[in-house]
N, C-alpha and C. Protein backbone atom coordinates (compact mmCIF):
# COMPACT_ATOMS: atom_id res chain seq x y z
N UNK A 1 24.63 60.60 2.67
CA UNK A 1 24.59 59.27 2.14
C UNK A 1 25.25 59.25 0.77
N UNK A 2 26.15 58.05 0.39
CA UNK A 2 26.76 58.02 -1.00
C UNK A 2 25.72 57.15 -1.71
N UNK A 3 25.63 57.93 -2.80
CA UNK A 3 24.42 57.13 -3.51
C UNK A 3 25.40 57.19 -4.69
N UNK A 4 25.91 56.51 -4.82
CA UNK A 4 27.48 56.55 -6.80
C UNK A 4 26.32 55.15 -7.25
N UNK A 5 26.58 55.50 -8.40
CA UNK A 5 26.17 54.69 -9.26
C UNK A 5 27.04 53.72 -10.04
N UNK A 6 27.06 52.40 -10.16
CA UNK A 6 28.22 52.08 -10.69
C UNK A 6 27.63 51.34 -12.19
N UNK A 7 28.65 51.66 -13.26
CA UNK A 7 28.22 51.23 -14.25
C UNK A 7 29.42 49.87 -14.63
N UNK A 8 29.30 49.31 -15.93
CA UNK A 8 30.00 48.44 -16.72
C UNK A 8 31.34 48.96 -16.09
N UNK A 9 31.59 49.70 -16.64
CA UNK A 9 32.80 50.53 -17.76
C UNK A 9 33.49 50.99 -15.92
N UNK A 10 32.96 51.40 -14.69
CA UNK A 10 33.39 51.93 -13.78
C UNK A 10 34.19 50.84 -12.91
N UNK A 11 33.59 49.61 -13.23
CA UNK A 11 34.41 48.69 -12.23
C UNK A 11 36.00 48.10 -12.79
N UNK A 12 36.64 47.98 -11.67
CA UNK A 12 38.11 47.74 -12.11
C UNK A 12 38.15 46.39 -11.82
N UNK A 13 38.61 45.78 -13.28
CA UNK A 13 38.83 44.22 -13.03
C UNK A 13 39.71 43.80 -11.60
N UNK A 14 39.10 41.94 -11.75
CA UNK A 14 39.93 42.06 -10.29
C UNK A 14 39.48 42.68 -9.00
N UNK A 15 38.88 42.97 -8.88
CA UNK A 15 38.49 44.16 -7.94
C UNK A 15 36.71 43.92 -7.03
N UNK A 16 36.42 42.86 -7.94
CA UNK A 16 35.27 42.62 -7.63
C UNK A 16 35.34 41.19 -7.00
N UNK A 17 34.20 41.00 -5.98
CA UNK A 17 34.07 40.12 -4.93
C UNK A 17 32.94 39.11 -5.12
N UNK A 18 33.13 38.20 -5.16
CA UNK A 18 32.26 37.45 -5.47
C UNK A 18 31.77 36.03 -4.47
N UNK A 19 30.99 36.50 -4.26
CA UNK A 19 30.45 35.29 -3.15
C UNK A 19 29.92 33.75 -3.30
N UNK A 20 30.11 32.90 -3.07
CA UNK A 20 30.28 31.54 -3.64
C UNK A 20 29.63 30.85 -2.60
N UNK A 21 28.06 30.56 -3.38
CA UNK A 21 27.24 29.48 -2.65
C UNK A 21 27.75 28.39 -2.36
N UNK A 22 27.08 27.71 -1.51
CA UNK A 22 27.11 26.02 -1.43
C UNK A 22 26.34 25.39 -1.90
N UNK A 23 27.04 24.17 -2.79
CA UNK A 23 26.10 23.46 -3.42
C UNK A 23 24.70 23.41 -3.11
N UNK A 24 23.86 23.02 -3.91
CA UNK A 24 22.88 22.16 -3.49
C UNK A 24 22.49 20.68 -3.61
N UNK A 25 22.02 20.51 -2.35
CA UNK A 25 21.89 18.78 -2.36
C UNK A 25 21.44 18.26 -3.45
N UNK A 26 21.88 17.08 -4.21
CA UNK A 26 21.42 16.61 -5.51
C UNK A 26 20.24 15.60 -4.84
N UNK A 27 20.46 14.72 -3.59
CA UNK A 27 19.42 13.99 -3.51
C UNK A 27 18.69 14.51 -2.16
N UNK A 28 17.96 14.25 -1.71
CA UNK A 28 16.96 14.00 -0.21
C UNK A 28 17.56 13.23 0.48
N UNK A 29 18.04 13.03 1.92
CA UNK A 29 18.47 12.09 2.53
C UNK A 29 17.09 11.31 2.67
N UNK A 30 17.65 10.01 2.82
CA UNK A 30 16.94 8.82 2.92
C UNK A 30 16.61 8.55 4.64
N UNK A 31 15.24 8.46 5.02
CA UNK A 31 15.12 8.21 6.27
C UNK A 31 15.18 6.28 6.60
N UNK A 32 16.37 6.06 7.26
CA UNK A 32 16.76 4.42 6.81
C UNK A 32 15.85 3.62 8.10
N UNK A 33 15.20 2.92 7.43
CA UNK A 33 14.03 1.71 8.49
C UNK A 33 14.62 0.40 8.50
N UNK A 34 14.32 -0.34 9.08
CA UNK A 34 15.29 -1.28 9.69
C UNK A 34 14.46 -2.72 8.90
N UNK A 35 15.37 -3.45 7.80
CA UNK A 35 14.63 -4.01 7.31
C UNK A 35 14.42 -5.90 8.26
N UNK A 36 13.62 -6.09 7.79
CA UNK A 36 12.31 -7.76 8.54
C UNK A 36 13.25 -8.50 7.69
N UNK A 37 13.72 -9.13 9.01
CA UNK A 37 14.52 -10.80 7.83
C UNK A 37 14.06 -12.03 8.36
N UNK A 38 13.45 -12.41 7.52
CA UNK A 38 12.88 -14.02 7.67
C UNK A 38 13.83 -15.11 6.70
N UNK A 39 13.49 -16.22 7.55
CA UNK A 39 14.37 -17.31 6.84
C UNK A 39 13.17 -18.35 6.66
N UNK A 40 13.37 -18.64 5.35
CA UNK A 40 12.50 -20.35 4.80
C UNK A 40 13.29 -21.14 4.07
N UNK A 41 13.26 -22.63 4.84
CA UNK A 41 14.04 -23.14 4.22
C UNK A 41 15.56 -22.99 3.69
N UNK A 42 15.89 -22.52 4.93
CA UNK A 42 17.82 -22.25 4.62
C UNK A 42 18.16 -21.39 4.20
N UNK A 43 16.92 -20.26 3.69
CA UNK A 43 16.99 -19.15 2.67
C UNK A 43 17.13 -17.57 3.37
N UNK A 44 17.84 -17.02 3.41
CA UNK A 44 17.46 -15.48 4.39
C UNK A 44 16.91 -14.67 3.34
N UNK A 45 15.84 -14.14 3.55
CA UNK A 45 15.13 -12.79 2.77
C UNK A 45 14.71 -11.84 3.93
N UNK A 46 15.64 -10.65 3.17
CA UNK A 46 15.47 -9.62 3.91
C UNK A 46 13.98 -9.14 3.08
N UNK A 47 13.44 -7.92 3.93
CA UNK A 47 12.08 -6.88 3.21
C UNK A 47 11.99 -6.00 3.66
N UNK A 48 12.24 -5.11 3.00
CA UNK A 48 11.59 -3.47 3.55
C UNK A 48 10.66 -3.25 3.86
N UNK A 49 10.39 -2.96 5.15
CA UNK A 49 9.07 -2.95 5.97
C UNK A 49 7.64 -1.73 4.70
N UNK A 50 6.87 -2.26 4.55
CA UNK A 50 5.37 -1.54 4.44
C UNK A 50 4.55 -2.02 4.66
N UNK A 51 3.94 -1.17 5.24
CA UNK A 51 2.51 -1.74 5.72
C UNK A 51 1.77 -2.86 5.14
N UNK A 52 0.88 -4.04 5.74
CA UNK A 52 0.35 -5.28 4.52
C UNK A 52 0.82 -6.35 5.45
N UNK A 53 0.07 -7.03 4.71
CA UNK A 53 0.70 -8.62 5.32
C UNK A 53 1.98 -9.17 4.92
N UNK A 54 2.48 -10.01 5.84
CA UNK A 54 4.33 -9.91 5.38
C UNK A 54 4.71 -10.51 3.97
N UNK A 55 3.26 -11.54 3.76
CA UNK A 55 3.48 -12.41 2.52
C UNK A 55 3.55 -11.16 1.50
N UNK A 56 2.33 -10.55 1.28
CA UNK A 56 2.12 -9.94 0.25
C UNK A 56 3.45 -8.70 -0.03
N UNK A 57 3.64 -8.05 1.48
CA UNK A 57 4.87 -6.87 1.12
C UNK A 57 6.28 -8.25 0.07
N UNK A 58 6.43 -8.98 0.62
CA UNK A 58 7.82 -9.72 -0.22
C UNK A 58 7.45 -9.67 -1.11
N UNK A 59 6.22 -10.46 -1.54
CA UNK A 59 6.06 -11.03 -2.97
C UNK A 59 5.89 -9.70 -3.95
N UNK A 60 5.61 -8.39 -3.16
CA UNK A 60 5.42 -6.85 -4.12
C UNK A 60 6.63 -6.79 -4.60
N UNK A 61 7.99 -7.07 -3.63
CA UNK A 61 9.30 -6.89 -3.30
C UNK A 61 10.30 -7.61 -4.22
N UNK A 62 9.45 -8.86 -5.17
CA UNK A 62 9.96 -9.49 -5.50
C UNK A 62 10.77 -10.89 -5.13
N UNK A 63 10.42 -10.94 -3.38
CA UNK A 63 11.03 -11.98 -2.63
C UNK A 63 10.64 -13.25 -2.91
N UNK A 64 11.18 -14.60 -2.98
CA UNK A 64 10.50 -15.87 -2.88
C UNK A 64 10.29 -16.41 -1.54
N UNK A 65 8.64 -16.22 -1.65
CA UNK A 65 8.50 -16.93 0.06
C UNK A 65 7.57 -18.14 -0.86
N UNK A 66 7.42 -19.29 -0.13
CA UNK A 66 6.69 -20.49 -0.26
C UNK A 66 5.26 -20.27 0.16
N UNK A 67 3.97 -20.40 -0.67
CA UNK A 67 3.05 -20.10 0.12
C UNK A 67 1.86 -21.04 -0.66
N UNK A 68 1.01 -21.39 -0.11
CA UNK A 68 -0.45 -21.55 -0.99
C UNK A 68 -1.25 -21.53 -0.99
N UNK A 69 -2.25 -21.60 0.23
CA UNK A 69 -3.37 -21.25 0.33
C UNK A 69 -4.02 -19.37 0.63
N UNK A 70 -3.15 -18.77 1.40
CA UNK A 70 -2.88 -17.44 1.90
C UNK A 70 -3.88 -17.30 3.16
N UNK A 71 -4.35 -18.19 3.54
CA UNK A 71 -5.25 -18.61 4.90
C UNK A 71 -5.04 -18.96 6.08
N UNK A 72 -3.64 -19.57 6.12
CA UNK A 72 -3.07 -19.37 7.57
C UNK A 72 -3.19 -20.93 7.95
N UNK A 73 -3.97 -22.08 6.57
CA UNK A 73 -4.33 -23.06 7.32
C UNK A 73 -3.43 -24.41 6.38
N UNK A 74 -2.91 -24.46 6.33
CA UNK A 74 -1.61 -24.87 5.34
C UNK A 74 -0.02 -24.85 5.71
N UNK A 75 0.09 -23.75 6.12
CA UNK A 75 1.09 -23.83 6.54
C UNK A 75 2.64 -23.76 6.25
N UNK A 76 2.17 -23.18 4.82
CA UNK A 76 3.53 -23.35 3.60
C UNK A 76 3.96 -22.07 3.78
N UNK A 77 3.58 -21.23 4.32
CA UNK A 77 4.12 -19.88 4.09
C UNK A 77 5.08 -19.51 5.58
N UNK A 78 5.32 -20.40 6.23
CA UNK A 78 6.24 -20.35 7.89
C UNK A 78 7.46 -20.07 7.79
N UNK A 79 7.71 -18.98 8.23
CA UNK A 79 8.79 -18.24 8.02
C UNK A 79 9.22 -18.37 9.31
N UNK A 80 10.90 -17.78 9.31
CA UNK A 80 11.27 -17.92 11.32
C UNK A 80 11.86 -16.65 11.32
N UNK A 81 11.37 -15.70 11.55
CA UNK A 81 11.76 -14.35 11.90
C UNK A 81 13.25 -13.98 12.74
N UNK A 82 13.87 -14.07 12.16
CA UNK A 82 15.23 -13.33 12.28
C UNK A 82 15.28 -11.85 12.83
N UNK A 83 15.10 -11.19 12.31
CA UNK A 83 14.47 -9.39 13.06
C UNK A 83 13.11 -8.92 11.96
N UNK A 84 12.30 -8.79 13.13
CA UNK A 84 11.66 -8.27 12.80
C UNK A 84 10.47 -6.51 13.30
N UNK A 85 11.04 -6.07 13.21
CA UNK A 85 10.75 -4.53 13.71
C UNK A 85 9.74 -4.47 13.22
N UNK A 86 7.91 -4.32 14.05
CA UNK A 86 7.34 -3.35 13.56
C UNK A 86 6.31 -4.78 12.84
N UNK A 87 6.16 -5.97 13.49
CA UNK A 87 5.02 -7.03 12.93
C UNK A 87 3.97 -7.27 14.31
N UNK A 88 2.70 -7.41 13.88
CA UNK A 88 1.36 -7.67 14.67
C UNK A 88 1.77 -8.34 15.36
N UNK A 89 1.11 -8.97 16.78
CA UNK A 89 1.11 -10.04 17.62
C UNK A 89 0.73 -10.91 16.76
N UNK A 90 0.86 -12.85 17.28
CA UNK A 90 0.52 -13.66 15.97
C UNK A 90 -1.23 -13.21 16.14
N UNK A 91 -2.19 -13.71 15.59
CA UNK A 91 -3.10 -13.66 15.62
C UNK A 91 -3.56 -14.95 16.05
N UNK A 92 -5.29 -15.68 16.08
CA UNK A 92 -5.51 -16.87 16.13
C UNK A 92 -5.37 -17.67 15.51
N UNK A 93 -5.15 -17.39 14.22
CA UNK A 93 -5.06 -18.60 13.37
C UNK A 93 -3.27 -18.89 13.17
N UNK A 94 -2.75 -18.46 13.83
CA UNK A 94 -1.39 -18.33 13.98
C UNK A 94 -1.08 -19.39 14.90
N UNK A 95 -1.53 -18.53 16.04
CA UNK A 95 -1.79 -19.35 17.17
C UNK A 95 -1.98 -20.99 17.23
N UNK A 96 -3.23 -21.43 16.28
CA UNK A 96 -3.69 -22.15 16.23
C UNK A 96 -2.72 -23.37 15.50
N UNK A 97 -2.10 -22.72 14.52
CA UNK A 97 -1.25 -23.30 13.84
C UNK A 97 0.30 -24.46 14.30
N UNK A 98 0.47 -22.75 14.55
CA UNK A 98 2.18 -23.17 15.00
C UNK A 98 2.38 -23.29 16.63
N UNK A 99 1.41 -23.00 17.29
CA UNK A 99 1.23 -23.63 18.88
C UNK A 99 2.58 -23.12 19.55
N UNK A 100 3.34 -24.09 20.03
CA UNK A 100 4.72 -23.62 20.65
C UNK A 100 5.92 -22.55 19.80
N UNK A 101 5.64 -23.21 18.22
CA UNK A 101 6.52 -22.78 17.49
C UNK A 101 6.88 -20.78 17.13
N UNK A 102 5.81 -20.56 17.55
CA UNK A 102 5.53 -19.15 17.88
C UNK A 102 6.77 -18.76 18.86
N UNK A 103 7.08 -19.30 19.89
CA UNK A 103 7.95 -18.45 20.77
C UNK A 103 9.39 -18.76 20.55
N UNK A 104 9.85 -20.53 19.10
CA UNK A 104 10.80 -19.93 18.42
C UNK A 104 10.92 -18.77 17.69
N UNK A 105 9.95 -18.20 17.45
CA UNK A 105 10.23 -16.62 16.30
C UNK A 105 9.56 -17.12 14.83
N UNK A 106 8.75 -18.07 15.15
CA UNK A 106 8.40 -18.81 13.65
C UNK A 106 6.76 -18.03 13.40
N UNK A 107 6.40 -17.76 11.92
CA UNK A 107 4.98 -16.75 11.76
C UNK A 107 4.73 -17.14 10.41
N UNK A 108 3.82 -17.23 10.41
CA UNK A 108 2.47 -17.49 8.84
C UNK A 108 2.98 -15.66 8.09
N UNK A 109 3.52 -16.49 7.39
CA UNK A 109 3.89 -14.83 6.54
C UNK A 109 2.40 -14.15 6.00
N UNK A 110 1.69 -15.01 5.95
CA UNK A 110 -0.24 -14.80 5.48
C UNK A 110 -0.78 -14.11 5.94
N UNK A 111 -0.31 -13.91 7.40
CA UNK A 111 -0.56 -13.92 8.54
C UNK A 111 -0.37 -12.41 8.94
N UNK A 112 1.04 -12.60 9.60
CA UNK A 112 1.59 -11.77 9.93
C UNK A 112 1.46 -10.37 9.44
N UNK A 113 0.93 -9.10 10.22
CA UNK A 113 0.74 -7.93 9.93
C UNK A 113 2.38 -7.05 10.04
N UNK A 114 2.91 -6.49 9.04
CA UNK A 114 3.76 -5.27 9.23
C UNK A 114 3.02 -4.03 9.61
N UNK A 115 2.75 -3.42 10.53
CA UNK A 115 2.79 -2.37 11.39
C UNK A 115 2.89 -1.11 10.39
């Protein structure tokens, strides 16, 4: 077995090999979710789906949705769901509300559960 020892002074410039990592990732890839677009009043607002009721995730979000009572019995908060990936069935007071208007794609943002 060669057991040489190599010092400073023994290696010949040039001569040495040097192996060259690959970067490392500066960020985390982003796992991309498919964002809920509702329209009120002529208005499209998209939202990044989290868990909560749809009113409350926008308004965290910074979105303007119309709302006022947050009870489902008013009716100011009716949004018409454009895509929405990943929201509750309506519930009863949904139901109760918007009657037919439900199977346009229309939902009580109050209401409405994100998944």
């Amino acid at each position: 077995m060669n057991n040489r020892v190599f010092t400073v002074g023994s290696l010949i410039p040039g001569r040495l090999i040097v192996k060259q990592l690959a970067p490392l990732p500066t960020e985390t890839p982003k796992i991309k979710t498919e964002e809920i677009i509702v329209e009120q009043n002529g208005s499209r607002i998209e939202i990044h789906p989290v868990k909560g009721k749809l009113l409350d995730v926008a308004l965290n979000q910074g979105k303007q949705i119309n709302y006022k009572c947050r009870k489902g019995t008013c009716g100011q908060c009716t949004v018409k769901v454009l895509r929405g990936p990943g929201l509750s069935a309506p519930n009863e007071q949904e139901q109760k509300k918007l009657k037919n208007e439900l199977t346009n794609g229309y939902r009580l943002a109050c209401q409405a559960e994100i998944l």
